[in-house]
C-alpha atoms as a PDB file:
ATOM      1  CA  UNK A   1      -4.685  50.682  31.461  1.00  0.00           C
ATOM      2  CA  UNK A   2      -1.195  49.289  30.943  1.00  0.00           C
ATOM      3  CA  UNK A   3      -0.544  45.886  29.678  1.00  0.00           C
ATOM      4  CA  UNK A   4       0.648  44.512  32.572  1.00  0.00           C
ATOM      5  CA  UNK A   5      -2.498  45.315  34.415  1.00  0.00           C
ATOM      6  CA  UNK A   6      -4.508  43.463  32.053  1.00  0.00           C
ATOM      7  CA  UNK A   7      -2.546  40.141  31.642  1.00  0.00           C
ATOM      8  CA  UNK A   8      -2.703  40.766  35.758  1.00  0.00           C
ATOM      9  CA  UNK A   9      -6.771  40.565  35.298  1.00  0.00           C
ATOM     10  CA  UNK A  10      -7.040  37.725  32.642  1.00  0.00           C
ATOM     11  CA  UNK A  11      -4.278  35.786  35.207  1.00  0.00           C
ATOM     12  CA  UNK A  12      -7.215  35.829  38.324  1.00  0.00           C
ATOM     13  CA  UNK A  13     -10.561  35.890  36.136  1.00  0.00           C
ATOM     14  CA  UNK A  14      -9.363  33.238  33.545  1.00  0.00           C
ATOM     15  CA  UNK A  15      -9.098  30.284  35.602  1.00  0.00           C
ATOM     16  CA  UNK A  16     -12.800  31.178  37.038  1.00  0.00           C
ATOM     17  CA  UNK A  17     -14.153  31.393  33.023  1.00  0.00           C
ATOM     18  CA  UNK A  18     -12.339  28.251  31.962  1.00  0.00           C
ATOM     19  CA  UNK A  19     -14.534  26.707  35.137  1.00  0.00           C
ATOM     20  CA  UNK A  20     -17.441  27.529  33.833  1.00  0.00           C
ATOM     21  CA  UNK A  21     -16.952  26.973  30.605  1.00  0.00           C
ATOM     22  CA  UNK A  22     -15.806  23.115  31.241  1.00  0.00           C
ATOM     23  CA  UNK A  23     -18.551  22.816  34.199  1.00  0.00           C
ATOM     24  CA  UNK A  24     -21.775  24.654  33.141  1.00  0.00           C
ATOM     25  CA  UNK A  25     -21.535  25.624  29.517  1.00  0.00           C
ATOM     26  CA  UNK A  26     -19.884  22.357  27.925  1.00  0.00           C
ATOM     27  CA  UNK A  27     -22.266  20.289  29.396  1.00  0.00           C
ATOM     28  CA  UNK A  28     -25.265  23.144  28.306  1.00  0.00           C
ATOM     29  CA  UNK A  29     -24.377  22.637  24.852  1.00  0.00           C
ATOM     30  CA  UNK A  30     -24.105  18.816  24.821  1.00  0.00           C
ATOM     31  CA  UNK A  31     -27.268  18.366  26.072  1.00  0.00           C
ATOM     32  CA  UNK A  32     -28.587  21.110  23.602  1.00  0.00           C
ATOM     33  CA  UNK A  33     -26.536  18.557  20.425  1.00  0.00           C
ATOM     34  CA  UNK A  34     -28.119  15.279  21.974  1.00  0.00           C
ATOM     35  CA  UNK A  35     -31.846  16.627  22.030  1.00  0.00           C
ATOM     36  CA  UNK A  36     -31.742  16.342  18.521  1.00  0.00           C
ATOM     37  CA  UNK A  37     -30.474  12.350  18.419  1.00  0.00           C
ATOM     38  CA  UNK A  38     -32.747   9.852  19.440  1.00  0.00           C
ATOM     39  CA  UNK A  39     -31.122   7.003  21.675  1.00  0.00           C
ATOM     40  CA  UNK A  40     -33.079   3.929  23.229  1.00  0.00           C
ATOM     41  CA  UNK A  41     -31.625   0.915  25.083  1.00  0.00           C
ATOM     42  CA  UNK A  42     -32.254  -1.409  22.421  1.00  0.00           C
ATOM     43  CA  UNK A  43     -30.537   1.143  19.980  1.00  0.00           C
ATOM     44  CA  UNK A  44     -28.388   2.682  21.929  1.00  0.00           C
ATOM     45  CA  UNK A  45     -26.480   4.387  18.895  1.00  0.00           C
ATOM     46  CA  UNK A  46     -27.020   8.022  18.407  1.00  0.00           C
ATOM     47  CA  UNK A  47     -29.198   9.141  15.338  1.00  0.00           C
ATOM     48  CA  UNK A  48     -30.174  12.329  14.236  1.00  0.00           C
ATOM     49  CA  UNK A  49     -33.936  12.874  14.564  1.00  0.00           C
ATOM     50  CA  UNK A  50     -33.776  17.004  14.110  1.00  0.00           C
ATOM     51  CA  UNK A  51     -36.689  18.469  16.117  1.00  0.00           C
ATOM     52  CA  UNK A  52     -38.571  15.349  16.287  1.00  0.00           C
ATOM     53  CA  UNK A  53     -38.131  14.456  19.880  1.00  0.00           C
ATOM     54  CA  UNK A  54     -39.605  18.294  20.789  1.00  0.00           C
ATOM     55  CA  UNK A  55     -42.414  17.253  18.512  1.00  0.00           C
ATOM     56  CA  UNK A  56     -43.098  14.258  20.124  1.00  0.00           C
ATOM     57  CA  UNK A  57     -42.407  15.819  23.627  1.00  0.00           C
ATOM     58  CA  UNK A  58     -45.028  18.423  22.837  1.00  0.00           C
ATOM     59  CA  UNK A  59     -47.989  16.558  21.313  1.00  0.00           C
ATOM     60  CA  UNK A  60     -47.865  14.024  24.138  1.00  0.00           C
ATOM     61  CA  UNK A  61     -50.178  14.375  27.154  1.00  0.00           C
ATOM     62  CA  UNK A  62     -46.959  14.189  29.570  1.00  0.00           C
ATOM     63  CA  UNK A  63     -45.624  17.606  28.937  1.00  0.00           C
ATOM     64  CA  UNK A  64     -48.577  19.500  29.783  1.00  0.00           C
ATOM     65  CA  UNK A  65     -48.631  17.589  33.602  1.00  0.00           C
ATOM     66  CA  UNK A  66     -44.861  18.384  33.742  1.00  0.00           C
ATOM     67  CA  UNK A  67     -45.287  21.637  33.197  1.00  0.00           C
ATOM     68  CA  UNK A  68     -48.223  22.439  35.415  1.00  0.00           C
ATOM     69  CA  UNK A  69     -46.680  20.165  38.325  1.00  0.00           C
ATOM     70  CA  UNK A  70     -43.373  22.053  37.549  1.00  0.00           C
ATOM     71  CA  UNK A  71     -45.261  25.267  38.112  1.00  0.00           C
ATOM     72  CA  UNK A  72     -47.694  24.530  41.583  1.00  0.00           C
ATOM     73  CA  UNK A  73     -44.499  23.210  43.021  1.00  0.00           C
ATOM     74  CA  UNK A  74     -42.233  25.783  42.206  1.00  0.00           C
ATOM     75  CA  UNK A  75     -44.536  28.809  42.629  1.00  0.00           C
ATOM     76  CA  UNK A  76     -45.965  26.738  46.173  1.00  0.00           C
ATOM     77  CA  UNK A  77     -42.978  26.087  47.435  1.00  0.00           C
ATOM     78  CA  UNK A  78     -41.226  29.714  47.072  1.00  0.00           C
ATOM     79  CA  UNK A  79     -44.180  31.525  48.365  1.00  0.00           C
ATOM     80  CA  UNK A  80     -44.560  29.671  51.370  1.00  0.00           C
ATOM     81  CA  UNK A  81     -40.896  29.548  52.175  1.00  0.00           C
ATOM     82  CA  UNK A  82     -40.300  33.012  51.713  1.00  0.00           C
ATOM     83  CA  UNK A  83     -43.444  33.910  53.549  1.00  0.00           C
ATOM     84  CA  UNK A  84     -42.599  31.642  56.731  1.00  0.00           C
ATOM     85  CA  UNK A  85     -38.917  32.379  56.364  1.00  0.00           C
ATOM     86  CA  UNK A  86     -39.693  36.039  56.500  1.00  0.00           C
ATOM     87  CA  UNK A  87     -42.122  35.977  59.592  1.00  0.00           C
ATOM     88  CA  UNK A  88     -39.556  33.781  61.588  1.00  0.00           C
ATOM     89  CA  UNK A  89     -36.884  36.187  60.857  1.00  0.00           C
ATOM     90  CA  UNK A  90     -39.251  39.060  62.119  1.00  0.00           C
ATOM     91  CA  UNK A  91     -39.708  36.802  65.447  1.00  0.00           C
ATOM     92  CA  UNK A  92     -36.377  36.216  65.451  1.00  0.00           C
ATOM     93  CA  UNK A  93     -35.006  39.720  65.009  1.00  0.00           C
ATOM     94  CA  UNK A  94     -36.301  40.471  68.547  1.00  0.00           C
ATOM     95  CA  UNK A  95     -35.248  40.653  71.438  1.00  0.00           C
ATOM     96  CA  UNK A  96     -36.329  37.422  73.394  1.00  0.00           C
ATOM     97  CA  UNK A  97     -34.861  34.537  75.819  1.00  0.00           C
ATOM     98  CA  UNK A  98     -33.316  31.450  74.331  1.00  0.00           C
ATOM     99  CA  UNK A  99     -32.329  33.580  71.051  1.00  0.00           C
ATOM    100  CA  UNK A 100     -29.299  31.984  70.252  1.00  0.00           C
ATOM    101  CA  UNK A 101     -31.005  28.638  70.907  1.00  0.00           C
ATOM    102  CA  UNK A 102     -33.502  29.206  68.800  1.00  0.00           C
ATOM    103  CA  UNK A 103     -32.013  30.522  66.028  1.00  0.00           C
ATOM    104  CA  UNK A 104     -29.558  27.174  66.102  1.00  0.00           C
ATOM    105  CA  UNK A 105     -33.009  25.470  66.372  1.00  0.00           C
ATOM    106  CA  UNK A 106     -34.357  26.791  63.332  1.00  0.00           C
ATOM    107  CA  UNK A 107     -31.414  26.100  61.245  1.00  0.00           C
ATOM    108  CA  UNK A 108     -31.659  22.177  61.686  1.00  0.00           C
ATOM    109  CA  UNK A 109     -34.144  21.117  58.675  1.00  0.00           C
ATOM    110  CA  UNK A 110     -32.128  22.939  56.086  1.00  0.00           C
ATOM    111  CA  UNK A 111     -28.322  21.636  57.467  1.00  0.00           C
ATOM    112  CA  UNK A 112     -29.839  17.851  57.233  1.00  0.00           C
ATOM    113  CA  UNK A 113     -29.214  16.042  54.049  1.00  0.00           C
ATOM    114  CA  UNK A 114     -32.099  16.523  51.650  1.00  0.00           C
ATOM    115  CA  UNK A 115     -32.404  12.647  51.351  1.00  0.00           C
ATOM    116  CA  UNK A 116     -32.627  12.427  54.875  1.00  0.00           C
ATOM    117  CA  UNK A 117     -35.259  14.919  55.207  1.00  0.00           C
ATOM    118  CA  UNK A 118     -36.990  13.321  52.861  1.00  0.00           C
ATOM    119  CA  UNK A 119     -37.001   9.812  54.610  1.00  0.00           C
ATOM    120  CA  UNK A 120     -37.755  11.213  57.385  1.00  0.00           C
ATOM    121  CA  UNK A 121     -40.856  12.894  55.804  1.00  0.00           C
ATOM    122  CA  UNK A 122     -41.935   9.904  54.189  1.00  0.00           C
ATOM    123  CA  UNK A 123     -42.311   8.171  58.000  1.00  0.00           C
ATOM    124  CA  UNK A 124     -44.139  11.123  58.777  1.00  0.00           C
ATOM    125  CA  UNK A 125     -46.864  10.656  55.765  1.00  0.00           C
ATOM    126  CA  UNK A 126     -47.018   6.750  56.680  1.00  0.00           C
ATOM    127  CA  UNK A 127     -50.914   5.474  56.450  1.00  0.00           C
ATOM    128  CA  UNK A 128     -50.375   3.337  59.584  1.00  0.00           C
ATOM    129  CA  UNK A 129     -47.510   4.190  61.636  1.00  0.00           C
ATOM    130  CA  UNK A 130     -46.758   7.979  60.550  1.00  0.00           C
ATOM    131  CA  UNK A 131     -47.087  10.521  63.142  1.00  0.00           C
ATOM    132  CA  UNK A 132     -49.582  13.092  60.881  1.00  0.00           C
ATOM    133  CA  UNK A 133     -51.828  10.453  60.815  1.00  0.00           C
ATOM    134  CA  UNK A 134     -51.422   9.519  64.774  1.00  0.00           C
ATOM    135  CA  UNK A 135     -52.186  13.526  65.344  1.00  0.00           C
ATOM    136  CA  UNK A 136     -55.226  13.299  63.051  1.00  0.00           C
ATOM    137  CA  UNK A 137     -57.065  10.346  64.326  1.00  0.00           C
ATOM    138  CA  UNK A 138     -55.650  11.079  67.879  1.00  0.00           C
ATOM    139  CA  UNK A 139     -57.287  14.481  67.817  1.00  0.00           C
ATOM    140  CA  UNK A 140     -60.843  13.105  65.915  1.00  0.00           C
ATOM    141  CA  UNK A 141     -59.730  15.325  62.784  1.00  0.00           C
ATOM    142  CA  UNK A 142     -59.931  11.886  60.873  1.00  0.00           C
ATOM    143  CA  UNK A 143     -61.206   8.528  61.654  1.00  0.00           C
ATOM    144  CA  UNK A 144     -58.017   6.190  59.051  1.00  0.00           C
ATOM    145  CA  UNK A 145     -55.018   6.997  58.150  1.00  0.00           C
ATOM    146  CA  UNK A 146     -54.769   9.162  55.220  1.00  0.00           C
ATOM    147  CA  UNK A 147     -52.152   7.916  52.367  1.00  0.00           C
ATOM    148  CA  UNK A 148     -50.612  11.153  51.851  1.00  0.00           C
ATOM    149  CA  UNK A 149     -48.402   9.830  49.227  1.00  0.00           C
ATOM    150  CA  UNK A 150     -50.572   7.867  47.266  1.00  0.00           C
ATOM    151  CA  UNK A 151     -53.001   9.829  46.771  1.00  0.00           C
ATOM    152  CA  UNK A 152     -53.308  12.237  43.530  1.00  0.00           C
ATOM    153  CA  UNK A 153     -55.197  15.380  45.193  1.00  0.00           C
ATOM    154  CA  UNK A 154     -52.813  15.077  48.463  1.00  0.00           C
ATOM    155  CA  UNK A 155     -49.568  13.933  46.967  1.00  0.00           C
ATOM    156  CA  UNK A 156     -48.898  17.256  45.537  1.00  0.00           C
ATOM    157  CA  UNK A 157     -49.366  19.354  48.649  1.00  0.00           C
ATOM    158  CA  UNK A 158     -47.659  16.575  51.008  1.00  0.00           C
ATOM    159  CA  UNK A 159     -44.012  17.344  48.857  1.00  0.00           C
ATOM    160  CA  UNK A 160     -44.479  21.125  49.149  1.00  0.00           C
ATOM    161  CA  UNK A 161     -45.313  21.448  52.746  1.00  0.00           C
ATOM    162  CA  UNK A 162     -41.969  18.796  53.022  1.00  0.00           C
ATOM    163  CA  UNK A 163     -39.965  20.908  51.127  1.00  0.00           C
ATOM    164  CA  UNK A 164     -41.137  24.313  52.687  1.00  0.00           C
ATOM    165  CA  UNK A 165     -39.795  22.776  56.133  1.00  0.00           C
ATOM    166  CA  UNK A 166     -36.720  21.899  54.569  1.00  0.00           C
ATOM    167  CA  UNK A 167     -36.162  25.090  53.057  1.00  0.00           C
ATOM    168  CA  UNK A 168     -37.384  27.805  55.308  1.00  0.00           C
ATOM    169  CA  UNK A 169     -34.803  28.034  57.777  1.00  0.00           C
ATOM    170  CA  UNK A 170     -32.304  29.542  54.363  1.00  0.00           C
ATOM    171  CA  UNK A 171     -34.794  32.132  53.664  1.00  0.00           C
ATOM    172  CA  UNK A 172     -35.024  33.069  57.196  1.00  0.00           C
ATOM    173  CA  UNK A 173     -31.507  33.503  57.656  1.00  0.00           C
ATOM    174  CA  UNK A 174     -30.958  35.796  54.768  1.00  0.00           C
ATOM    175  CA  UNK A 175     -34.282  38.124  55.651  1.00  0.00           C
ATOM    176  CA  UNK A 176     -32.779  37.939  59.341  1.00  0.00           C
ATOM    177  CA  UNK A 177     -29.540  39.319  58.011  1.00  0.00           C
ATOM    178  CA  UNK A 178     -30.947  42.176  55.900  1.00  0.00           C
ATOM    179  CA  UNK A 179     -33.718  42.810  59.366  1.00  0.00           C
ATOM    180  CA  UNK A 180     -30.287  43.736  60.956  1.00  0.00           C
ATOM    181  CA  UNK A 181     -28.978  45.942  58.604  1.00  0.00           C
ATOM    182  CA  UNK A 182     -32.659  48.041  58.346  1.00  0.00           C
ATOM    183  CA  UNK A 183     -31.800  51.819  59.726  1.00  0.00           C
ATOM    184  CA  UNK A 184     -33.099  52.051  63.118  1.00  0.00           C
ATOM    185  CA  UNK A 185     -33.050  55.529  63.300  1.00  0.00           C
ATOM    186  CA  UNK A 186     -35.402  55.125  60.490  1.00  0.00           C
ATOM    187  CA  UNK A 187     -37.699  52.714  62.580  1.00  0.00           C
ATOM    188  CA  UNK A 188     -37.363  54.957  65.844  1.00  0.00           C
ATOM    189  CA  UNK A 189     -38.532  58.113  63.501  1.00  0.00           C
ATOM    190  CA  UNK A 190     -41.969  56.183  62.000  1.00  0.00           C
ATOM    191  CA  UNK A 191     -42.928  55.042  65.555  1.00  0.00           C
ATOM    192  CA  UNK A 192     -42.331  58.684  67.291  1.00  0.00           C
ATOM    193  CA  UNK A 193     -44.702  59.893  64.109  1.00  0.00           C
ATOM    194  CA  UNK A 194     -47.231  57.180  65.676  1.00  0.00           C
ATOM    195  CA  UNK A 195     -46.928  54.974  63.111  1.00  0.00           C
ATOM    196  CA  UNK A 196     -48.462  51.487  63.486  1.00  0.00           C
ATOM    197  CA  UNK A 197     -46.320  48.027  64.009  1.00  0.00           C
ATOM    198  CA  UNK A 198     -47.920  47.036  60.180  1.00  0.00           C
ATOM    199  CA  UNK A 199     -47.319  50.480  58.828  1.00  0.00           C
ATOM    200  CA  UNK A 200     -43.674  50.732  59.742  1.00  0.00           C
ATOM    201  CA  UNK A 201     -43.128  46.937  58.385  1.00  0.00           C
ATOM    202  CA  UNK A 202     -44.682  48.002  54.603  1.00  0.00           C
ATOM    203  CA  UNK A 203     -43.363  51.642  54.599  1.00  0.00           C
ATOM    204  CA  UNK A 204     -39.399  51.453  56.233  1.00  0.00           C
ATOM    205  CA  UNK A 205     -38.788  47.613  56.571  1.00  0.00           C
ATOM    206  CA  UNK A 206     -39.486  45.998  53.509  1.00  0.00           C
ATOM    207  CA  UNK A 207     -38.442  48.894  51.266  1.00  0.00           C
ATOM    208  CA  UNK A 208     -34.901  48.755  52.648  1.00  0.00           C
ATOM    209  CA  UNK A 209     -35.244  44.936  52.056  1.00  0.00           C
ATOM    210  CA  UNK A 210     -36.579  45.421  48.846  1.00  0.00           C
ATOM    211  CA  UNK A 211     -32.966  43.938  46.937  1.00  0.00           C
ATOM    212  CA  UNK A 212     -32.924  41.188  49.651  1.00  0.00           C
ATOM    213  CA  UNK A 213     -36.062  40.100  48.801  1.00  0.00           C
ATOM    214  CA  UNK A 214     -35.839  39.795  44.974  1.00  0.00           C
ATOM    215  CA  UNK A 215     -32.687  38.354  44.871  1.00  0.00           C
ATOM    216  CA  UNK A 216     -33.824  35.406  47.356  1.00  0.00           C
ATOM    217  CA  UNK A 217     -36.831  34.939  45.422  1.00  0.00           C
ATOM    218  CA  UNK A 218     -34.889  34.520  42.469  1.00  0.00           C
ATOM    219  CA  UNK A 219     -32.517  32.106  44.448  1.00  0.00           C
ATOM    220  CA  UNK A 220     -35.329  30.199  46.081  1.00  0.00           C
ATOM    221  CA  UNK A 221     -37.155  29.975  42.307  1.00  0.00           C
ATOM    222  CA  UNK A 222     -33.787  28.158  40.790  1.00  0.00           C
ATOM    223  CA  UNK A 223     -33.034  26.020  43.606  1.00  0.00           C
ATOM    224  CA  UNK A 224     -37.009  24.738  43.709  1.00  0.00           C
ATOM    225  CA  UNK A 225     -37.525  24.120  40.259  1.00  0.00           C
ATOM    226  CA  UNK A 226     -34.537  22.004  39.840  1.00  0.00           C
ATOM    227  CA  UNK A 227     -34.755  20.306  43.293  1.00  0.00           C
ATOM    228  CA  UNK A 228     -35.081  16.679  42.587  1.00  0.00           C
ATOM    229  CA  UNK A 229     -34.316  14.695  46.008  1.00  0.00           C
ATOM    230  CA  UNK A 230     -37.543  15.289  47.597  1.00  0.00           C
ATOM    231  CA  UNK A 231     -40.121  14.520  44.896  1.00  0.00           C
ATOM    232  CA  UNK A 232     -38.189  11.556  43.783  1.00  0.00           C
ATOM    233  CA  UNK A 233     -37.896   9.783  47.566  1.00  0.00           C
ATOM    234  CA  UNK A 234     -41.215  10.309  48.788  1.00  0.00           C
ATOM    235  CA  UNK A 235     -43.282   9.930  45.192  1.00  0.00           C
ATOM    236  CA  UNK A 236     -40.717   9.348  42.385  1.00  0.00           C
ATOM    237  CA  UNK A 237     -43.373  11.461  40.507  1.00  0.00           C
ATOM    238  CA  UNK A 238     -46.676   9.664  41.232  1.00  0.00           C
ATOM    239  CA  UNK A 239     -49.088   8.541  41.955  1.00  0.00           C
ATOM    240  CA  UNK A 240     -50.181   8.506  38.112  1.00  0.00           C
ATOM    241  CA  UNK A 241     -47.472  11.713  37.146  1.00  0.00           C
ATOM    242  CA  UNK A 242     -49.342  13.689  40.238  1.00  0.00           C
ATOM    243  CA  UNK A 243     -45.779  14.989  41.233  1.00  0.00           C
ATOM    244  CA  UNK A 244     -43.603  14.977  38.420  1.00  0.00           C
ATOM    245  CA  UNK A 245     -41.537  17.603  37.737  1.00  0.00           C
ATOM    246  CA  UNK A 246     -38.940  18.683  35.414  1.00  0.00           C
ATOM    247  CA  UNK A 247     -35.773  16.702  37.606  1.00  0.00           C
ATOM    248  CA  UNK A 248     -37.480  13.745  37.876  1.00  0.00           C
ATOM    249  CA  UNK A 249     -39.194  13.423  34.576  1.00  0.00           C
ATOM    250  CA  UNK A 250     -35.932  13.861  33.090  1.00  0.00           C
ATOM    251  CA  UNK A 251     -34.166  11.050  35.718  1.00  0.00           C
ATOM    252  CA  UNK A 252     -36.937   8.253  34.642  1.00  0.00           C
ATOM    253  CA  UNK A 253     -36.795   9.272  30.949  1.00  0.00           C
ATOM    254  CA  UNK A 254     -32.552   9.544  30.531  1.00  0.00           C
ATOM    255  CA  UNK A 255     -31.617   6.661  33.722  1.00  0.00           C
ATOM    256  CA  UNK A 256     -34.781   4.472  33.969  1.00  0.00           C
ATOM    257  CA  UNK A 257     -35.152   3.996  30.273  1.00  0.00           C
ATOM    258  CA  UNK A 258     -32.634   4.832  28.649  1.00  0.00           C
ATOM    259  CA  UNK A 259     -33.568   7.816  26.445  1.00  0.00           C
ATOM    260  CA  UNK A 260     -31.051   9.629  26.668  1.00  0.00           C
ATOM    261  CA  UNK A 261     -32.165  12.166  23.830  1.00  0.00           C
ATOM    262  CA  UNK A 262     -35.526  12.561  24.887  1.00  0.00           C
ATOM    263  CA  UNK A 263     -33.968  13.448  28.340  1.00  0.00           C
ATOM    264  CA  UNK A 264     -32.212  15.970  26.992  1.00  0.00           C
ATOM    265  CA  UNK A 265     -34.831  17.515  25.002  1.00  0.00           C
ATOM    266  CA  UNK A 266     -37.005  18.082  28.798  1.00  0.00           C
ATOM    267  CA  UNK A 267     -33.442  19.131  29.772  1.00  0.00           C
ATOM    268  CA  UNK A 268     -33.485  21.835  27.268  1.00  0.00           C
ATOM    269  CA  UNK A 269     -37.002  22.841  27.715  1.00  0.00           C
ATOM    270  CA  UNK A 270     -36.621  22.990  31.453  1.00  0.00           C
ATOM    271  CA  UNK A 271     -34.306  25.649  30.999  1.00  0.00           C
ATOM    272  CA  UNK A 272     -36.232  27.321  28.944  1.00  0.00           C
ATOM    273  CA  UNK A 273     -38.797  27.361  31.330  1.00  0.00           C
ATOM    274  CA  UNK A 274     -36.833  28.729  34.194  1.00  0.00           C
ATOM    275  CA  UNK A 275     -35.354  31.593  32.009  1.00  0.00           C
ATOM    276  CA  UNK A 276     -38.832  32.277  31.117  1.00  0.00           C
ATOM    277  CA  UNK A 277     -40.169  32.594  34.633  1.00  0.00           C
ATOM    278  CA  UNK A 278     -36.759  34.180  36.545  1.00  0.00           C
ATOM    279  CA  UNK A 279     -37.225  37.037  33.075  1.00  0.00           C
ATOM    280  CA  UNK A 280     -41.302  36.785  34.228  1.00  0.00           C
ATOM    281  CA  UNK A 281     -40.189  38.371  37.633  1.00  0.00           C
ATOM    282  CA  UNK A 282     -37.834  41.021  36.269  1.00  0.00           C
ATOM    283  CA  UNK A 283     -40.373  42.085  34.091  1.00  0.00           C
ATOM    284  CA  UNK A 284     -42.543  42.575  37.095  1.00  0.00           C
ATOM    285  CA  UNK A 285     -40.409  44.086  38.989  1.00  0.00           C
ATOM    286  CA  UNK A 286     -39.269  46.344  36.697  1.00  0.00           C
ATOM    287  CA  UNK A 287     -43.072  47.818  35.866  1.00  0.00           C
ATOM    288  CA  UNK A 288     -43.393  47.659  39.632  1.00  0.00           C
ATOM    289  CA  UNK A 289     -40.605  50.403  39.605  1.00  0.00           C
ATOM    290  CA  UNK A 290     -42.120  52.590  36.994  1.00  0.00           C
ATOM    291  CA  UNK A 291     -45.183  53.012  38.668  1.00  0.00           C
ATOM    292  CA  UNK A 292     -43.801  54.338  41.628  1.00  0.00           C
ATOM    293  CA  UNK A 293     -41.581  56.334  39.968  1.00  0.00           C
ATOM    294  CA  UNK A 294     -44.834  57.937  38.266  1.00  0.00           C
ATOM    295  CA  UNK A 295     -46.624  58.463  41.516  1.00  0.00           C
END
């Protein structure tokens, strides 16, 4: 390769480097320096407390509810959106009236604004006026209105099942867009060898979506455990922690009191976190593909 051609390559990929290097990995290691200086509104002048704040972080009671919220939300909210998303995109990859319609249809929760979703949502919820509790009593399911929001063994499950509506309609876009792209010769050839609806969906469809799959898992893992609008409108992390998370712990912490350090050090750790479970799935994944390499 001639000189030219590589001054050519560092002229279009530099620019996209020097991005990320001011916008993702500047900021990465600043919040990495101020985990280890303690900061308080009454002192708001930096001072270095080495691993102190991670200490104090760890032996406190809060950490172990972030993490496990952090975890049932994350690992509830990808599951169900992938699993809805994918069995919409199988209804919507055939062949009926009002497609395009529908399709448009389906699209809506994920084009609103996640702060209006989540408004909207918390009107839903409502003890006395919200239309899940209308359904419930209307119906004899319930005799009062239930405080969704309020309550500690409901709060949790009322965000996911908010953020699963919000969020389906990406996943079933992108599994509707690999459905399309799934050899149909393929398809034609299992069902002429008699094979079943379910046994053509396990043995031709979802192995050619296989890549699809992981990498919108992956996708749908980052964007949940970092999503922060939701939680913080309809709970802002309660009732009693029952909700908090990662995003919002580290909000209240850094811009409701003013420790700045301490929000960095759940900064840190969150990151940590997420590496740990995004290198979790590879590492299933990749024993997944070993074993049926060996049978």
């Amino acid at each position: 390769m001639i000189k030219t051609d590589k001054w050519m390559i560092w002229a279009f990929v530099g620019p996209t480097v020097l991005l990320l290097a001011v916008m993702m990995y500047y900021p990465m290691i600043g919040t990495l320096i101020e985990s280890f200086y303690s900061t308080s509104f009454i002192n708001p002048k930096p001072e270095f407390v080495g691993f102190s704040l991670y200490n104090k972080i760890f032996s406190s009671g809060n950490f172990g509810i972030v993490v496990r919220n952090s975890l049932a939300w994350t690992i509830g909210v990808v599951f169900l959106q992938n699993l809805i998303g994918f069995g919409v995109a199988l209804l919507l990859n055939q062949r009926l009236p009002g497609q395009g319609i529908m399709r448009a249809l389906i699209l809506l929760p994920w084009i609103l604004p996640g702060v209006v979703a989540a408004i909207l949502w918390r009107f839903m919820y409502d003890p006395q006026l919200g239309i899940i509790n209308s359904f419930l009593i209307g119906t004899g399911l319930s005799n009062t209105g239930i405080a969704w929001l309020a309550q500690e063994s409901t709060a949790m499950i009322a965000v996911i099942i908010a953020a699963v509506w919000k969020g389906f309609p990406f996943s079933t876009l992108v599994f509707l867009a690999a459905l399309q792209n799934v050899d149909r010769e393929q398809i034609e050839a299992a069902t002429v060898d008699g094979a079943s609806a379910l046994r053509r969906l396990f043995d031709v469809v979802l192995p050619a979506m296989r890549k699809v799959i992981v990498v919108n898992v992956i996708l749908t893992t980052i964007l949940t455990f970092n999503y922060f609008d939701m939680i913080w409108i309809l709970t802002r992390g309660g009732p009693r922690d029952a909700t908090h998370i990662f995003p919002t712990k580290i909000y209240q912490v850094g811009f409701g009191q003013f420790r700045f350090g301490e929000a960095a050090t759940y900064g840190v750790l969150s990151v940590l976190m997420l590496s740990v479970l995004v290198a979790f799935y590879f590492i299933a994944q990749g024993s997944g593909r070993n074993k049926r390499a060996k049978a």
